[in-house]
Protein backbone atom coordinates (compact mmCIF):
# COMPACT_ATOMS: atom_id res chain seq x y z
CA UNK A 1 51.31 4.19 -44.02
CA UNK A 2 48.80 4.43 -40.77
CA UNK A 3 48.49 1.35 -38.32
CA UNK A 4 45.93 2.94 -36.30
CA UNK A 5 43.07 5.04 -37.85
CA UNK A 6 42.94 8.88 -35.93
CA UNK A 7 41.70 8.68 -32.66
CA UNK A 8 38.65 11.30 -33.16
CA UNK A 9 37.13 8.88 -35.70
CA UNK A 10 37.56 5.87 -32.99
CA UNK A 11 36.02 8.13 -30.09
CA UNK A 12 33.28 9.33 -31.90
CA UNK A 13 31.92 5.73 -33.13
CA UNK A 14 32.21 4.73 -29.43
CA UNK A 15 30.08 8.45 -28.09
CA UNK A 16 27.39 7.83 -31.02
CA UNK A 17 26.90 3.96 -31.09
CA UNK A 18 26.93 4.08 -26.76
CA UNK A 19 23.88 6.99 -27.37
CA UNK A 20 22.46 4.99 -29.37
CA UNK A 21 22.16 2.23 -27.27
CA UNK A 22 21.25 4.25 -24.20
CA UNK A 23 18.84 6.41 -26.07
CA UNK A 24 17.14 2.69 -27.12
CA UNK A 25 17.53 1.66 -23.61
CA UNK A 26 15.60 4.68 -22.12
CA UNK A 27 12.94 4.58 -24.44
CA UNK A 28 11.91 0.53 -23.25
CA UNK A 29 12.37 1.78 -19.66
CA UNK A 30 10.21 4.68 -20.44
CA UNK A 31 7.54 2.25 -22.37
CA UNK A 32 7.79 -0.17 -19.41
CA UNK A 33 7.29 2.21 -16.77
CA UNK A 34 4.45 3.85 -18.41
CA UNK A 35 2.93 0.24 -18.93
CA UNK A 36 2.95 -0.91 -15.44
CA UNK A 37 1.31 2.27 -14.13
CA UNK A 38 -1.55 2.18 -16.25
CA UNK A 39 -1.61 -1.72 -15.23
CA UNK A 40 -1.49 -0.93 -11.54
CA UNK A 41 -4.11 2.16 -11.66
CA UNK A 42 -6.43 -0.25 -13.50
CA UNK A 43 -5.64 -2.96 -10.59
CA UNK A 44 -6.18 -0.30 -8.10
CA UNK A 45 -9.88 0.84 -9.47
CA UNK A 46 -10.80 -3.25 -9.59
CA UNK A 47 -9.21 -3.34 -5.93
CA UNK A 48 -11.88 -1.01 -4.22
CA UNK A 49 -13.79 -2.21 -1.95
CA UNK A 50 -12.00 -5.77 -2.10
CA UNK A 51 -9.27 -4.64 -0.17
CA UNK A 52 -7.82 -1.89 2.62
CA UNK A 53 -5.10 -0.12 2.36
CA UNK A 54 -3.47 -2.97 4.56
CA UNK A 55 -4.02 -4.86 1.57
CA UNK A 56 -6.21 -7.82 2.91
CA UNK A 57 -9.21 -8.24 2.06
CA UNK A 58 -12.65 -9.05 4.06
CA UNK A 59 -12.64 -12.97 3.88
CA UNK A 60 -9.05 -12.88 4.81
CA UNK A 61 -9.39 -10.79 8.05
CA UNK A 62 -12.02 -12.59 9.13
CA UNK A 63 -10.49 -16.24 8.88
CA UNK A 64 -7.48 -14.65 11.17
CA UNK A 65 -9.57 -13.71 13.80
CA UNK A 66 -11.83 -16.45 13.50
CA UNK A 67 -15.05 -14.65 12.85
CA UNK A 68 -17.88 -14.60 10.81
CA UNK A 69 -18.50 -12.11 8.06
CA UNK A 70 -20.30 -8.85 9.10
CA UNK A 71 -23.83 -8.61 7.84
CA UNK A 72 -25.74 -5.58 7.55
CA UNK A 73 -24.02 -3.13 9.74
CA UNK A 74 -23.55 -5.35 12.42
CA UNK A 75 -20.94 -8.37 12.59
CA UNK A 76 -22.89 -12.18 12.89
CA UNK A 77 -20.86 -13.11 15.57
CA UNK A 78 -21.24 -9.40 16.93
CA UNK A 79 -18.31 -6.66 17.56
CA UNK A 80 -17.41 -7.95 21.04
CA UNK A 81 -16.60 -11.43 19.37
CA UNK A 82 -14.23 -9.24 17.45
CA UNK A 83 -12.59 -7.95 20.03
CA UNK A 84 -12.66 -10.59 22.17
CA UNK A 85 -10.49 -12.80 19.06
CA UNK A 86 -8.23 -9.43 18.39
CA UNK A 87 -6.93 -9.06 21.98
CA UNK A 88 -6.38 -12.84 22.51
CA UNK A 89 -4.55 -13.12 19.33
CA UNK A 90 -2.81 -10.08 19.63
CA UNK A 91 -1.47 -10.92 23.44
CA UNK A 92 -0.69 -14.42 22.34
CA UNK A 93 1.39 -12.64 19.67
CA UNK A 94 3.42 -10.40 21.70
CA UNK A 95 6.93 -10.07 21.23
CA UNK A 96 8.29 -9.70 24.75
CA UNK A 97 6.37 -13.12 25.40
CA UNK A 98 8.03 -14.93 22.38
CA UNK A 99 5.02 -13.96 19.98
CA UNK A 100 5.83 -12.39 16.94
CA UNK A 101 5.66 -9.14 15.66
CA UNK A 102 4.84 -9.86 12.07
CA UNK A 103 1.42 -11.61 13.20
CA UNK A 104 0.35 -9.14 15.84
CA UNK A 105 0.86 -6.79 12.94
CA UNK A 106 -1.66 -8.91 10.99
CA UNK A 107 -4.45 -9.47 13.54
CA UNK A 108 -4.36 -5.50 14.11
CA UNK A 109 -5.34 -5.43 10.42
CA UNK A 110 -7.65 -7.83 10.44
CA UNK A 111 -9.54 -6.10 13.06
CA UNK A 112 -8.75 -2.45 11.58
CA UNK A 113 -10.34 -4.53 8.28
CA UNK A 114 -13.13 -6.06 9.78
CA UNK A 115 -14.06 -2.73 11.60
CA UNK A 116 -13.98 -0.70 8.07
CA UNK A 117 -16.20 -2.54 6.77
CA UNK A 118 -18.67 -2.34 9.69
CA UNK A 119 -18.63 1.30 9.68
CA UNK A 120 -19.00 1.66 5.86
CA UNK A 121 -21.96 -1.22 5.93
CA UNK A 122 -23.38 1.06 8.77
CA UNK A 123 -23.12 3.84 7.15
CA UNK A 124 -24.61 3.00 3.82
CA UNK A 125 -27.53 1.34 6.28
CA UNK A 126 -28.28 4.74 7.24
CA UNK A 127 -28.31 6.40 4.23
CA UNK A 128 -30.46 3.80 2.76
CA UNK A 129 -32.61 4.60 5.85
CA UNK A 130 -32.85 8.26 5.28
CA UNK A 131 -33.63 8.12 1.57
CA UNK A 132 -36.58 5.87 2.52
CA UNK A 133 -38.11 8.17 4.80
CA UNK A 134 -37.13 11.02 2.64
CA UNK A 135 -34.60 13.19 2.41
CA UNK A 136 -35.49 16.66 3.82
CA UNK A 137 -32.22 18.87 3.70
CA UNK A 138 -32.54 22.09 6.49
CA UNK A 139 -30.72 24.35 4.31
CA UNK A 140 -32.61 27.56 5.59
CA UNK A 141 -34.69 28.22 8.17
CA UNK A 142 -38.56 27.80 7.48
CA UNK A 143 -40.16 31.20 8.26
């Protein structure tokens, strides 16, 4: 009479039921996975404009540096206001003078932020611009 069943029989249960699990185990990792990226390229197309790749967005750089929105190209309170708020901020924030790093970090966004949007305002000014007074392409010379 056996005590103990044969040992193959014992091993094998253990290989197939531990597959099992980690084949089950993959699978909802896999699912998961697959789940958050579609989540965070869906987040990412919404994001567009709102946000740099800094991550703040426009209302939130300009309440660190204490300026007004930019309006039509231009910033209300004007670029040197700008400036004159980042280098303030940013030399009252620096390390060797017991500032910290983290914040200098985020007033150099802010402006870097700020300044982004400027440019792209500017630059969808212009286009604007050149569509109204029509768009005349010199692909070849006119003979």
């Amino acid at each position: 009479m056996r005590i103990f069943p044969p040992a193959h029989r014992i091993i094998s249960q253990v290989v197939f039921t531990g597959a099992r699990v980690f084949g089950r185990a993959f699978a909802e990792a896999y699912k998961q996975a697959s789940a958050s990226q579609k989540f965070a390229a869906a987040g990412n197309a919404q994001a567009g404009n709102s946000a740099a790749s800094s991550g703040l967005t426009l209302d939130e750089a300009c309440r660190i540096l204490n300026v007004a929105p930019p309006k039509g190209g231009q910033s209300s309170g004007g670029v040197e206001k700008t400036h004159e708020q980042f280098k303030r901020l940013f030399d009252m924030n620096d390390p060797k003078r017991g500032g910290s790093f983290y914040l200098q970090s985020k007033v150099l966004r802010a402006r870097e932020r700020i300044e982004m949007e400027v440019r792209s305002r500017a630059e969808e000014a212009e286009r604007e611009e050149e569509m109204r007074r029509g768009w005349r392409p010199k692909l070849y010379r006119d003979r």
